[in-house]
Protein backbone atom coordinates (compact mmCIF):
# COMPACT_ATOMS: atom_id res chain seq x y z
CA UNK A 1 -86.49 -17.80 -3.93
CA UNK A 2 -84.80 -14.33 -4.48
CA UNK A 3 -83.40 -13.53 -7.54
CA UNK A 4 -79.93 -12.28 -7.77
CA UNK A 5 -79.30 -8.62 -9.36
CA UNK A 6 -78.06 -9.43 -12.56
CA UNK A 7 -76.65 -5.70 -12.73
CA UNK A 8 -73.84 -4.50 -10.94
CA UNK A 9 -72.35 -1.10 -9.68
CA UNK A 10 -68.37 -0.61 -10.03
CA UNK A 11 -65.98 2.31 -10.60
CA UNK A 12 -63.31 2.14 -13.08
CA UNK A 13 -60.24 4.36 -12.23
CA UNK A 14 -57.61 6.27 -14.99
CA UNK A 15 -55.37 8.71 -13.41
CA UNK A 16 -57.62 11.24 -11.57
CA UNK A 17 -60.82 10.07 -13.24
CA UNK A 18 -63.09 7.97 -11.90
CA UNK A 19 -66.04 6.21 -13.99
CA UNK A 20 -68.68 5.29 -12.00
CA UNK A 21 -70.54 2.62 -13.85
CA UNK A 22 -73.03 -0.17 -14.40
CA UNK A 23 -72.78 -3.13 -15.87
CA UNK A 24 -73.70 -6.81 -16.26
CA UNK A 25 -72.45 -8.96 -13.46
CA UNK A 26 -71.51 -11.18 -16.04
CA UNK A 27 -69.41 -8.21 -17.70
CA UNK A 28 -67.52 -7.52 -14.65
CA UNK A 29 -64.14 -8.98 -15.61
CA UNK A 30 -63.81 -7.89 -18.93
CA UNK A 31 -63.93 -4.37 -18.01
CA UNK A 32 -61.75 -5.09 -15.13
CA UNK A 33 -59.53 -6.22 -18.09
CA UNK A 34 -60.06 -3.21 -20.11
CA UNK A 35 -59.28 -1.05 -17.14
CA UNK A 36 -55.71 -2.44 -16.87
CA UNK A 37 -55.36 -2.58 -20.59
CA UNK A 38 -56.13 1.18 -20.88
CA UNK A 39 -53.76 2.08 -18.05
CA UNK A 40 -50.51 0.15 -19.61
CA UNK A 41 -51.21 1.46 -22.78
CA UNK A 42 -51.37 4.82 -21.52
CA UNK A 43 -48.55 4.54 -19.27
CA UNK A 44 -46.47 2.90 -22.36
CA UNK A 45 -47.32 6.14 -24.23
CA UNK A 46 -46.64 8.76 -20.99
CA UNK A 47 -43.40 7.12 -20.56
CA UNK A 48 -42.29 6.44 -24.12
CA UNK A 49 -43.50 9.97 -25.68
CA UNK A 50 -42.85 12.70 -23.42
CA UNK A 51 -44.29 16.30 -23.11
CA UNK A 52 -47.23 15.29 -24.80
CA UNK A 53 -50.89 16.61 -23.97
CA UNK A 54 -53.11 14.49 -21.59
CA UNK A 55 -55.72 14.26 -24.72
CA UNK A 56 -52.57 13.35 -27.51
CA UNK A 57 -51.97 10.27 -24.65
CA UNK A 58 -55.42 9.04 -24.62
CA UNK A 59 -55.79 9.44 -28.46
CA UNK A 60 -52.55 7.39 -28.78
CA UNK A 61 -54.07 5.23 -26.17
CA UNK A 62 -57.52 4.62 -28.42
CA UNK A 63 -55.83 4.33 -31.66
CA UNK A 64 -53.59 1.71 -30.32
CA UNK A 65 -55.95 -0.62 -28.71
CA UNK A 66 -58.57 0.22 -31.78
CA UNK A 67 -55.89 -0.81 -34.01
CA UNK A 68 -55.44 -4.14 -31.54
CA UNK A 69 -59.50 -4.62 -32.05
CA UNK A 70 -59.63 -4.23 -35.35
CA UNK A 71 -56.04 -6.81 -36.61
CA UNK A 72 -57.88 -9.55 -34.33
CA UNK A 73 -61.22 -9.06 -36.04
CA UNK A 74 -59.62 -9.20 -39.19
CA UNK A 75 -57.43 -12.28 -38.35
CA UNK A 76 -60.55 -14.02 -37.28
CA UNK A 77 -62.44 -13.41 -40.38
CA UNK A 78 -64.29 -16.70 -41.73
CA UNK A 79 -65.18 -15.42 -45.09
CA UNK A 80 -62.44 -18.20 -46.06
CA UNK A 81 -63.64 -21.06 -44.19
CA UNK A 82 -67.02 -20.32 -45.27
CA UNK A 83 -66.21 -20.48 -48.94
CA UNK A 84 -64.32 -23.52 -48.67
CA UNK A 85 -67.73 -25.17 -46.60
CA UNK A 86 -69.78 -24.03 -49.09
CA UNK A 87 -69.63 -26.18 -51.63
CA UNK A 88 -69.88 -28.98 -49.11
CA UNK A 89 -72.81 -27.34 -48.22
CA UNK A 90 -74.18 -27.96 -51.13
CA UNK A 91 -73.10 -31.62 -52.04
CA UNK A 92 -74.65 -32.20 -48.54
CA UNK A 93 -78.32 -30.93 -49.44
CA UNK A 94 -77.91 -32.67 -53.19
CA UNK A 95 -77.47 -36.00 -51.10
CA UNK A 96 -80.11 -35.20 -48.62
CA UNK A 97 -82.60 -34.62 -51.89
CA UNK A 98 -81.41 -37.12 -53.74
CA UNK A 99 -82.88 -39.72 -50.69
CA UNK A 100 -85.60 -38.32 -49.51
């Protein structure tokens, strides 16, 4: 039986650029995702901010999705949940000493 690539050719379009790529099949749609994320952030800034340089747009585009990343990653942080599980942790290994 033939295997199937596993890699996979595309070309991601911003303005006049094109970025001709490889990826992961499996990877396909979140960079399909990031495409369109990058283009209505960047048309959000182009239309809000005018008379701005192409590289000023793209900066503001960066910074605000970077700024997106980085509020999720903190929001998902489990350095609470593991504290609280830790001491259950524990009581949990005490027991499984305690009858073995």
């Amino acid at each position: 039986m033939e295997q199937q690539n596993d890699t996979l050719s595309i070309t991601l379009r911003f303005g006049i650029w094109t970025l001709p790529i490889v990826i992961r099949r499996e990877d396909e749609y979140a960079y399909r995702q990031a495409e369109v994320l990058i283009k209505e952030r960047y048309n959000y800034y182009t239309s809000n901010f005018k008379n701005q340089s192409t590289e000023m747009y793209l900066v503001m585009t960066m910074l605000d999705i970077a700024v997106q990343m980085k509020q999720k990653e903190i929001n998902f942080d489990l350095t609470p949940v593991t504290k609280r599980l830790e001491p259950l942790l524990a009581e949990l290994e005490s027991a499984l000493k305690t009858e073995s």
